[in-house]
Every structure is written in structure tokens, then in C-alpha cells.
C-alpha atoms as a PDB file:
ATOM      1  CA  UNK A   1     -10.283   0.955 -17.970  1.00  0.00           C
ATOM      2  CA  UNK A   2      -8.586   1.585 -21.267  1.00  0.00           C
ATOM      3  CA  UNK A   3      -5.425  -0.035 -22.234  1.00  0.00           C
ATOM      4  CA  UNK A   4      -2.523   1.671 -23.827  1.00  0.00           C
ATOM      5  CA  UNK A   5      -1.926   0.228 -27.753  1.00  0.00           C
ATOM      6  CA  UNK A   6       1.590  -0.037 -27.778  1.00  0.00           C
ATOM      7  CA  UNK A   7       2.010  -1.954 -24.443  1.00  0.00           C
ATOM      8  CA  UNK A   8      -1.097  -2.893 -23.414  1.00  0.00           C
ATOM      9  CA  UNK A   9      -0.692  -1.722 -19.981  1.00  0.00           C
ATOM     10  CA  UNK A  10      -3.910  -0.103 -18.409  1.00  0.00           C
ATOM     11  CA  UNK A  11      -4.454   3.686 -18.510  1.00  0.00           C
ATOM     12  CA  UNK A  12      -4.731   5.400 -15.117  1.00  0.00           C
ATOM     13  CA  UNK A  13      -7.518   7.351 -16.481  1.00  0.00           C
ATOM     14  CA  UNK A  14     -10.386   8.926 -14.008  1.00  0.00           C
ATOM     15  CA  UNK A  15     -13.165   9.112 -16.261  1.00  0.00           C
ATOM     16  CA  UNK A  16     -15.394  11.343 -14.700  1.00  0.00           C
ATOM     17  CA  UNK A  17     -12.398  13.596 -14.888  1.00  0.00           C
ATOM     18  CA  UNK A  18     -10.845  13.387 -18.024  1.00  0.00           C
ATOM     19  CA  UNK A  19     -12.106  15.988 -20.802  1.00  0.00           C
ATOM     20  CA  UNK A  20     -11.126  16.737 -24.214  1.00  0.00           C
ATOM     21  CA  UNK A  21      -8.217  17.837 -24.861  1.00  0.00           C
ATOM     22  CA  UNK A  22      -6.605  16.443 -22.090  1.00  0.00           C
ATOM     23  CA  UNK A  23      -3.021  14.611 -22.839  1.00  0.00           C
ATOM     24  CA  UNK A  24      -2.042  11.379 -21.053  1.00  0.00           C
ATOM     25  CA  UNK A  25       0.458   9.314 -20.281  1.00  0.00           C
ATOM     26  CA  UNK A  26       1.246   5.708 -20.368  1.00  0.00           C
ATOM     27  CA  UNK A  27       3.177   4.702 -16.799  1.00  0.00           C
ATOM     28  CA  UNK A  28       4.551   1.711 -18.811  1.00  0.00           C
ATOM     29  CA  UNK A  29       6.263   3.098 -21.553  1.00  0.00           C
ATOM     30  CA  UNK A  30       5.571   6.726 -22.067  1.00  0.00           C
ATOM     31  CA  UNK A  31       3.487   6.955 -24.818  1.00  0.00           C
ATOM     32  CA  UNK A  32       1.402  10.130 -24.914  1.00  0.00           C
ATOM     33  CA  UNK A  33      -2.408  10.013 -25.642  1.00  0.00           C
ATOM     34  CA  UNK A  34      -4.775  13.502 -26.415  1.00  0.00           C
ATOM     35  CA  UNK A  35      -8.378  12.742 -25.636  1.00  0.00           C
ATOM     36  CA  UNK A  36     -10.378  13.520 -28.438  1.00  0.00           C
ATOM     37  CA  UNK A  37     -13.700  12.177 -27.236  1.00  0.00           C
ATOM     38  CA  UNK A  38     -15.072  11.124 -23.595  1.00  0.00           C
ATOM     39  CA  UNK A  39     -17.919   9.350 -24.454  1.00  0.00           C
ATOM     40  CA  UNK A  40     -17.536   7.362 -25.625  1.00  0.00           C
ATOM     41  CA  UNK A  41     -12.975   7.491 -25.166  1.00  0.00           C
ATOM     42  CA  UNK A  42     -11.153   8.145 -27.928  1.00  0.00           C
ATOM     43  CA  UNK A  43      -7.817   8.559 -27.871  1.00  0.00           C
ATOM     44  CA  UNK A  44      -5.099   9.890 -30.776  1.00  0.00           C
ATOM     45  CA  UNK A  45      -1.365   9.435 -29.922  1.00  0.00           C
ATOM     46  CA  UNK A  46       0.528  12.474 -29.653  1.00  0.00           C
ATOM     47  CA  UNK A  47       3.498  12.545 -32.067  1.00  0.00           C
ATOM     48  CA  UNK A  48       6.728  14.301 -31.249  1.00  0.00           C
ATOM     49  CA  UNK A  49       5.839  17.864 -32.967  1.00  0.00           C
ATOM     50  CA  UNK A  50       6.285  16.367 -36.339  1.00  0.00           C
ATOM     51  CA  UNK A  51       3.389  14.913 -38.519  1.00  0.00           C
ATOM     52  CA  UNK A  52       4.756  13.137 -41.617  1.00  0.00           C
ATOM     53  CA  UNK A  53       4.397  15.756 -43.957  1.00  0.00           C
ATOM     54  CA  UNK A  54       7.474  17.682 -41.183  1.00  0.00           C
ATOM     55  CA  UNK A  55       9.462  14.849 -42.033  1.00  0.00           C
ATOM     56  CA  UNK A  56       9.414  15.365 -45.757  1.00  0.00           C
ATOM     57  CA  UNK A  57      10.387  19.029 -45.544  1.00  0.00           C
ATOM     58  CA  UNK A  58      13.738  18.202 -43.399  1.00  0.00           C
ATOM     59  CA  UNK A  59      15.011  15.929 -45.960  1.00  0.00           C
ATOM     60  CA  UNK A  60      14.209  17.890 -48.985  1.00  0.00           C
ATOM     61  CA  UNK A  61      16.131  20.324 -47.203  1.00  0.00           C
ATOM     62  CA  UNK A  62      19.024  18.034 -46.730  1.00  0.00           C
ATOM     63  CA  UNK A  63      19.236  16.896 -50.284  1.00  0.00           C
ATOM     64  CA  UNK A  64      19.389  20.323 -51.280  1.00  0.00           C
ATOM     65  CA  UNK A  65      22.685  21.176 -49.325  1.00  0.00           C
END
């Protein structure tokens, strides 16, 4: 069973289930996870709706007020 990076707890994660696409969720701390692969299982963290490049616009927009 797969184990979540940031805590290390173990995914619940039915594997003959699971299909791309799919999001997640660590019962420890909350971290989600998009499967990107099943076989073999990859798995990409879900951000919060803001990749870095987000981030970047919102403060050039503060420094402009």
C-alpha cells in the first residue's frame, strides 16, 4: 500500500479501483493526491488552485497598487 509523502501514513487506496484521474486523500493530514498513473501508481499532489506562476501574478499586482 502506498504511503502518503508528507506524513508517511498509508493510503487507503483500493487498487483495483483506483483510475486516473482520481483525487485522494490522506486520513492523516489531508493532503490531496491526483492519480496520474495506475500501473505502475503515480501520484502528483494537488495544490490549492494556484501553481507558482498564480503566485507571481498576485504580487505583481500588489506592488502595483
Amino acid at each position: 500500500m502506498p504511503s502518503c509523502p508528507e506524513c508517511e501514513n498509508e493510503l487507503d487506496i483500493e487498487m483495483d479501483e483506483v483510475e486516473e484521474g482520481d483525487v485522494v486523500v490522506c486520513d492523516e493530514c489531508g493532503t490531496e493526491y491526483e492519480v496520474v498513473g495506475v500501473e505502475p501508481l503515480e501520484l502528483v499532489r494537488v495544490d490549492d488552485g494556484l501553481d507558482e506562476d498564480d503566485e507571481d501574478i498576485v504580487d505583481d499586482e500588489e506592488e502595483d497598487e
